[in-house]
C-alpha atoms as a PDB file:
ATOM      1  CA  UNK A   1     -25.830 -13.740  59.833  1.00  0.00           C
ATOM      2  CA  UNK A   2     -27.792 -16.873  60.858  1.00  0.00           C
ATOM      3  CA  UNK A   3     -27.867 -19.100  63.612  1.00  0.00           C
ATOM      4  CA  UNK A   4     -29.799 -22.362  64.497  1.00  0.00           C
ATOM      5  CA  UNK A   5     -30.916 -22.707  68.069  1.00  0.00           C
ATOM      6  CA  UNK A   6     -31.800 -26.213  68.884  1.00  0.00           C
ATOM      7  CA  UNK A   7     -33.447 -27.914  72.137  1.00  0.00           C
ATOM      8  CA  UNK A   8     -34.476 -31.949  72.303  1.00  0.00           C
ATOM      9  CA  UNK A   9     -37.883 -31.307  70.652  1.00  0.00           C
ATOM     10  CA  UNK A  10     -36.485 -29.439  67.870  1.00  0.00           C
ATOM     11  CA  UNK A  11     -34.766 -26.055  66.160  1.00  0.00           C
ATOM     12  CA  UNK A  12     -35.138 -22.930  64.531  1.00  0.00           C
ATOM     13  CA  UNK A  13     -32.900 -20.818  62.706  1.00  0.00           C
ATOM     14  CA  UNK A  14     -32.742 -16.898  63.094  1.00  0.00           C
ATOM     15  CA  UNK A  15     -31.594 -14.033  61.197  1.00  0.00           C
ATOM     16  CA  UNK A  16     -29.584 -11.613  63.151  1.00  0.00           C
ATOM     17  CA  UNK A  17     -28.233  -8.159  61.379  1.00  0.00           C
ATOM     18  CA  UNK A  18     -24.303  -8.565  61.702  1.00  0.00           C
ATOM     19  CA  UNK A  19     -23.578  -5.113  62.109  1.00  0.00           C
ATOM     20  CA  UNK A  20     -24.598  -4.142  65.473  1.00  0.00           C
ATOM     21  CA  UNK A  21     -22.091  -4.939  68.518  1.00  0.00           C
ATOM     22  CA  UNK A  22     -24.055  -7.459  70.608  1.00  0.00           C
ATOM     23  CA  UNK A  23     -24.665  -9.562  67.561  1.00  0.00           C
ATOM     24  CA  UNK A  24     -20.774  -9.239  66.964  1.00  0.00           C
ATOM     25  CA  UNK A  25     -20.090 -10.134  70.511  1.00  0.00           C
ATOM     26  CA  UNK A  26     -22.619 -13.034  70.625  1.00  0.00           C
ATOM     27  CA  UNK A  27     -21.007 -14.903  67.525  1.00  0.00           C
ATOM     28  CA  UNK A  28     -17.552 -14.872  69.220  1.00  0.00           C
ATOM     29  CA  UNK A  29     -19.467 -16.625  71.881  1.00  0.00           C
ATOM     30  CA  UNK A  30     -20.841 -19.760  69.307  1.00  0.00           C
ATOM     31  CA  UNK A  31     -21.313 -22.334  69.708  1.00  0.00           C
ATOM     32  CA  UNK A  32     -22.511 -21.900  73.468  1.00  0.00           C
ATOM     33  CA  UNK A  33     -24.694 -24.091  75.204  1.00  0.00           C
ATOM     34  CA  UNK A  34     -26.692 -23.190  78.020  1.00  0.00           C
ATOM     35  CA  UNK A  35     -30.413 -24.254  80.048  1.00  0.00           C
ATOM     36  CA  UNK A  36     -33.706 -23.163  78.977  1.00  0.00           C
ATOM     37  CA  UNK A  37     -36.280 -21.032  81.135  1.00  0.00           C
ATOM     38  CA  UNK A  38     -39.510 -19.785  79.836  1.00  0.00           C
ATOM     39  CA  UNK A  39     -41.240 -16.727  81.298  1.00  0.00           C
ATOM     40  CA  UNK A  40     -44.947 -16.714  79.895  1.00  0.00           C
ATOM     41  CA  UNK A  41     -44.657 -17.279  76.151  1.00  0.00           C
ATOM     42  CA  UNK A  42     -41.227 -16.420  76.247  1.00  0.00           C
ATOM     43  CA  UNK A  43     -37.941 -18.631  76.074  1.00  0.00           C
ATOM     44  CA  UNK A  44     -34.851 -17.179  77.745  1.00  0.00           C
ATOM     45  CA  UNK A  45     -31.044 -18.667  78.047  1.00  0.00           C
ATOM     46  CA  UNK A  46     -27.873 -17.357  79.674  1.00  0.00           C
ATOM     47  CA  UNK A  47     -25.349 -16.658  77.213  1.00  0.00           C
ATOM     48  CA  UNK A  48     -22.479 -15.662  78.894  1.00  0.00           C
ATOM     49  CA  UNK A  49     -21.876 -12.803  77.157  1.00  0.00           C
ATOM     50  CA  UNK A  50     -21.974  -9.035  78.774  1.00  0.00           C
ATOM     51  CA  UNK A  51     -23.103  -6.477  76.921  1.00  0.00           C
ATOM     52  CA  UNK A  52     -24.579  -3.020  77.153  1.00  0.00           C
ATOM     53  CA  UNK A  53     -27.901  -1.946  76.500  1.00  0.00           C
ATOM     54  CA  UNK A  54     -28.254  -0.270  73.102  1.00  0.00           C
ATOM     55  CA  UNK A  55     -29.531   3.512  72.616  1.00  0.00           C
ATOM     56  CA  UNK A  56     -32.827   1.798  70.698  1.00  0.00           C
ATOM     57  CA  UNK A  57     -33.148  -1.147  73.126  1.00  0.00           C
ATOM     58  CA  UNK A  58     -36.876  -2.002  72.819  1.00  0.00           C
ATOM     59  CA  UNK A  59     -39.317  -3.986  75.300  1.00  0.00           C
ATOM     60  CA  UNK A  60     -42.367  -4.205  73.493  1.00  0.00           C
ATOM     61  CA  UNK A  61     -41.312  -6.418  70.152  1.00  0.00           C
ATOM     62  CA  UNK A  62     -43.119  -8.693  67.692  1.00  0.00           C
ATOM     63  CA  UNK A  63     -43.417 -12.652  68.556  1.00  0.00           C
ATOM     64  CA  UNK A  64     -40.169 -14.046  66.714  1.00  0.00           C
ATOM     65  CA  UNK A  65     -37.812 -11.393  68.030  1.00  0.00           C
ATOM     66  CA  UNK A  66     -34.023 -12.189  68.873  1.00  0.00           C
ATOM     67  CA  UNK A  67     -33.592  -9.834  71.228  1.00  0.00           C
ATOM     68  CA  UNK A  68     -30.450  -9.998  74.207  1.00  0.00           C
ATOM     69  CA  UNK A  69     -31.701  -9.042  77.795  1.00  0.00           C
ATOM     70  CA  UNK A  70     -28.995  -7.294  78.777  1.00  0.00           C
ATOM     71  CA  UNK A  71     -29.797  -7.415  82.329  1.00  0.00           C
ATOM     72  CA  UNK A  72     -29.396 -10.990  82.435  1.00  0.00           C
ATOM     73  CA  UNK A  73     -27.090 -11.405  79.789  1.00  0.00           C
ATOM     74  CA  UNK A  74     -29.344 -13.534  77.883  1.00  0.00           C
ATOM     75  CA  UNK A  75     -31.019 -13.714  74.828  1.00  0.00           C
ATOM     76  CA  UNK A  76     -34.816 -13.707  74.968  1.00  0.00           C
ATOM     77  CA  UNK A  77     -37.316 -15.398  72.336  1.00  0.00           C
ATOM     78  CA  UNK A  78     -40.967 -14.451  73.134  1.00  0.00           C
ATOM     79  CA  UNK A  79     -43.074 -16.105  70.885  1.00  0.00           C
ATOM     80  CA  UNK A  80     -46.790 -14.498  72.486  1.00  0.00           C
ATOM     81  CA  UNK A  81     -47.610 -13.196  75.364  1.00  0.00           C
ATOM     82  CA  UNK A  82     -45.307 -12.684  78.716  1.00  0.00           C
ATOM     83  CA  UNK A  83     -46.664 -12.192  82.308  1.00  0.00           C
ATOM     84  CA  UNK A  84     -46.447  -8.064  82.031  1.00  0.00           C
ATOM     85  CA  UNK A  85     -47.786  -8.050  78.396  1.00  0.00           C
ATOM     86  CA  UNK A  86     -50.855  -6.052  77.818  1.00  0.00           C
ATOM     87  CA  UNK A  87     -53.046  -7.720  75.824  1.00  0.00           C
ATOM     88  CA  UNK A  88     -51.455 -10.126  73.366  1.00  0.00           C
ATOM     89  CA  UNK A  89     -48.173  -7.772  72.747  1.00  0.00           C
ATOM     90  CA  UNK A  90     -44.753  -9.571  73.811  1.00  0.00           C
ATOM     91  CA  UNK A  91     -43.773  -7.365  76.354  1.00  0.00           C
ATOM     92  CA  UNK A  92     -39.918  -8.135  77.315  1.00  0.00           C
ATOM     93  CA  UNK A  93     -38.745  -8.075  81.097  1.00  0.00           C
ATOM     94  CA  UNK A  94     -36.904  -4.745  80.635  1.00  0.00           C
ATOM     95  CA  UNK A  95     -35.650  -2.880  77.544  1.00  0.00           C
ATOM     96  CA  UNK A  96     -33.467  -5.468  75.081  1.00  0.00           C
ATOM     97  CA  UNK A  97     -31.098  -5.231  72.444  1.00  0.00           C
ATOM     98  CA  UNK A  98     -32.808  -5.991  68.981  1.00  0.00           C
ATOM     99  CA  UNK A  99     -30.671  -8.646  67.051  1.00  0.00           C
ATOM    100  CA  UNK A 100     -33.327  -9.942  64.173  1.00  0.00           C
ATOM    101  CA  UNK A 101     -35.762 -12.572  64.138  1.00  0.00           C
ATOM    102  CA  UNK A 102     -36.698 -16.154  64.117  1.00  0.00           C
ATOM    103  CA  UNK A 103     -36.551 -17.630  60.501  1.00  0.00           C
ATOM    104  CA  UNK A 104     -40.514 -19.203  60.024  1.00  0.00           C
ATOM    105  CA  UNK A 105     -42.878 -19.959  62.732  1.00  0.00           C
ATOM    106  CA  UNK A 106     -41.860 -18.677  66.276  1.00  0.00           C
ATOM    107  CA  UNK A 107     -44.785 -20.879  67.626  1.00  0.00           C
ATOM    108  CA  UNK A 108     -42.286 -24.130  67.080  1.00  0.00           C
ATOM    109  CA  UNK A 109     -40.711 -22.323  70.800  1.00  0.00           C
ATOM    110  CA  UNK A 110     -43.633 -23.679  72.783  1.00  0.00           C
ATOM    111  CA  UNK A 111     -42.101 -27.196  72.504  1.00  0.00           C
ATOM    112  CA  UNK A 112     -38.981 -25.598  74.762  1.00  0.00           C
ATOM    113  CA  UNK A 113     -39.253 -26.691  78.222  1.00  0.00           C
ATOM    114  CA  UNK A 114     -37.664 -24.690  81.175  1.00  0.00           C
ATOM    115  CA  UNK A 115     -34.450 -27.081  82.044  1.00  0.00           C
ATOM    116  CA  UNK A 116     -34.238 -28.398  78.392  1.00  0.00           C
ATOM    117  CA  UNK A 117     -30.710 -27.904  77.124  1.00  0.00           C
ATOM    118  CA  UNK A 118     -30.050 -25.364  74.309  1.00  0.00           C
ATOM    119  CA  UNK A 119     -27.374 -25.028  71.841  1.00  0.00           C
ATOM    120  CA  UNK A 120     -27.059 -21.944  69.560  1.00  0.00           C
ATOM    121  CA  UNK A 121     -24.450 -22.298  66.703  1.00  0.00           C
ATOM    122  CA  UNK A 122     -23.891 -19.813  63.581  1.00  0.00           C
ATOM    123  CA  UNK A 123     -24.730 -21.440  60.067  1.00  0.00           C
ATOM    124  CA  UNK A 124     -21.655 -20.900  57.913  1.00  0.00           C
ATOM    125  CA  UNK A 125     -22.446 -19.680  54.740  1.00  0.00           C
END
């Protein structure tokens, strides 16, 4: 499954493995729209959508990670380094729920600004 998450100074598209339940539960949610915050080299964005935290919920991930905070019912993009990181990891606020990853370069999220819009939509096939 792929989506396209887009802010005023541009978009990426992300592949997100269909099959597990918060990727199912996101996509009833799209399109959504919601307000950008960044946390280090991170970009996070409610999403309105509960979920629980999965049995492998990871917080240390690779840069270009989907991954849904379920804490803050929010889906979290680090792209580097986050306050708590060790070194140049991307260490995530708490455990997350892995969806899949950012389709190219994850770097094009440090043109997000904290406030920008977002919009996340699914890319029908």
């Amino acid at each position: 499954m792929q989506i396209r998450i887009s802010w005023p100074a541009g978009n990426i598209t992300a592949t997100l493995d269909a099959s597990t339940p918060t990727t199912q539960a996101l996509a009833k949610a799209l399109p959504l729209a919601s307000t950008a915050r960044t946390w280090g080299e991170e970009v996070y964005f409610d999403t309105g959508v509960s979920v629980s935290r999965a049995t492998d919920a990871r917080q240390v991930v690779e840069p270009g990670t989907v991954a849904f905070w379920t804490d803050g019912d929010a889906l979290a993009l680090p792209y580097g380094p986050t306050p708590i990181s060790q070194g140049e990891e991307c260490r995530l606020a708490s455990p997350c729920n892995v969806l899949g990853s950012v389709d190219g370069d994850a770097g094009l999220l440090a043109t997000v600004r904290a406030g920008d819009p977002i919009r996340v939509e699914l890319i029908e096939d």
